[in-house]
Protein backbone atom coordinates (compact mmCIF):
# COMPACT_ATOMS: atom_id res chain seq x y z
CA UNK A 1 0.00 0.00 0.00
CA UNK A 2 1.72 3.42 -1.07
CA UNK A 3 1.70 6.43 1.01
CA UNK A 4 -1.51 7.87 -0.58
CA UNK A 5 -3.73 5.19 -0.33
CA UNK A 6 -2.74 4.84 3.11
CA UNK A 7 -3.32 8.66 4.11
CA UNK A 8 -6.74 8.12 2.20
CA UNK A 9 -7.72 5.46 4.34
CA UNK A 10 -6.82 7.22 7.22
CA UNK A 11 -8.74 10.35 6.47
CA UNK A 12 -11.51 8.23 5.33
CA UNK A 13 -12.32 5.10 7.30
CA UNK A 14 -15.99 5.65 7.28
CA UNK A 15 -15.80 5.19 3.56
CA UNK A 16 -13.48 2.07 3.93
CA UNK A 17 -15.95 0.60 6.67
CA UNK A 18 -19.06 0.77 4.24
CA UNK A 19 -17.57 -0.23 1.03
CA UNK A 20 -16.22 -3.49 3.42
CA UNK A 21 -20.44 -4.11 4.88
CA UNK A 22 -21.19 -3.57 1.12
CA UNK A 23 -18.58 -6.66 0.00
CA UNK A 24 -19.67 -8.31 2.98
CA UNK A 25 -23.55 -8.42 2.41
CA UNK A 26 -22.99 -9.40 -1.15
CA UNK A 27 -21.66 -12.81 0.07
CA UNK A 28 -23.97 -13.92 3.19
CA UNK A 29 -25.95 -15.98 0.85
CA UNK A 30 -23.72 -18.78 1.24
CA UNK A 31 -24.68 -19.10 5.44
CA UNK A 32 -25.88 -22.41 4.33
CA UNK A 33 -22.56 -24.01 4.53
CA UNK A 34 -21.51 -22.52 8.15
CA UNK A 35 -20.12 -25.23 9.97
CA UNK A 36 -19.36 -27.42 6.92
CA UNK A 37 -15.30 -28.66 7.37
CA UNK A 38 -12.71 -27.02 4.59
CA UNK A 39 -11.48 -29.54 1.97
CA UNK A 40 -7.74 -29.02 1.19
CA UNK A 41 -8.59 -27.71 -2.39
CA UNK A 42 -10.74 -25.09 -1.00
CA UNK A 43 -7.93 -24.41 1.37
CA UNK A 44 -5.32 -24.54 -1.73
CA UNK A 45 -7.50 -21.96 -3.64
CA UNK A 46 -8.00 -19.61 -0.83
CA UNK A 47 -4.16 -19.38 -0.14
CA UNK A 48 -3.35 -19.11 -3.93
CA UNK A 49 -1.74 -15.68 -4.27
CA UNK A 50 -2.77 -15.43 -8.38
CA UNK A 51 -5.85 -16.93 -7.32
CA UNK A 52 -8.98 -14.28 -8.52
CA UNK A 53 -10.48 -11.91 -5.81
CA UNK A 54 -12.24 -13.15 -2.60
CA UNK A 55 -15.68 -12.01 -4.16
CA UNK A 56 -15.59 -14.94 -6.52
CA UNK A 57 -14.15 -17.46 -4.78
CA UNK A 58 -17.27 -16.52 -2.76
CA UNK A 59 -19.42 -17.72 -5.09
CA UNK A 60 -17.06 -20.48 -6.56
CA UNK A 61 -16.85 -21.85 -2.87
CA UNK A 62 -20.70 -20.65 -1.84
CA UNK A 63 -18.94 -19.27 1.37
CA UNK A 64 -18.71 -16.21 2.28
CA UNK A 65 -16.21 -13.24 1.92
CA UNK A 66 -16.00 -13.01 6.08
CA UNK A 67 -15.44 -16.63 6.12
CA UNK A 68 -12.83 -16.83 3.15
CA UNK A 69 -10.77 -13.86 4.84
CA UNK A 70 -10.45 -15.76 8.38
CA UNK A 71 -9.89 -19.17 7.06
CA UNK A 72 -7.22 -17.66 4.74
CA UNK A 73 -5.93 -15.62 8.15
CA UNK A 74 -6.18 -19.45 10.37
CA UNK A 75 -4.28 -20.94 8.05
CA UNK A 76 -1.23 -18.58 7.74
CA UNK A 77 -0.85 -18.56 11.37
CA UNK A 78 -0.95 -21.97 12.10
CA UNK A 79 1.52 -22.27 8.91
CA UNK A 80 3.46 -19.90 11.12
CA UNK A 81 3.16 -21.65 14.29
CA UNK A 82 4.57 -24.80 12.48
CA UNK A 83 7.93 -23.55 11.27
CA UNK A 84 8.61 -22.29 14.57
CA UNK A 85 8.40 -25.94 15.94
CA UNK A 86 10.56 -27.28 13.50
CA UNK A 87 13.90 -28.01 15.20
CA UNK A 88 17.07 -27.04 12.86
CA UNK A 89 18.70 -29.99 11.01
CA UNK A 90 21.29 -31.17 13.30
């Protein structure tokens, strides 16, 4: 993020909040498959950084945005807790 976008966002966050309800509300549809376990190709496609926007893996998924975004945030961390396990090669 360059320096204008983030002074934008700064002097704007009300703008910011309702274009992220707006994204949000598009995908809610999909509440049908709360609770339903990840499959490792959803997981694959969710973490694929040329992968298209989370807005249509929405609908390629039928999750929602919300639910994309924290899986996507899960995973990373626990791919983070993991390394730090890892003893050195001796």
């Amino acid at each position: 993020m360059g320096k204008k976008q983030r002074k934008w966002r700064l002097a704007n966050p009300k703008n910011r909040n309702e274009s992220r309800k707006r994204n949000y509300s598009l995908s809610r549809k999909y509440a049908k498959r709360r609770k339903k376990r990840w499959t490792e190709t959803e997981i694959e496609m969710i973490l694929d950084p040329t992968g298209p926007l989370d807005r249509i893996l929405s609908q390629r998924l039928k999750r929602s945005v919300q639910a994309i975004q924290i899986k996507r945030a899960d995973v990373r961390a626990e791919i983070g807790r993991t390394r730090h396990r890892q003893k050195p090669p001796a």
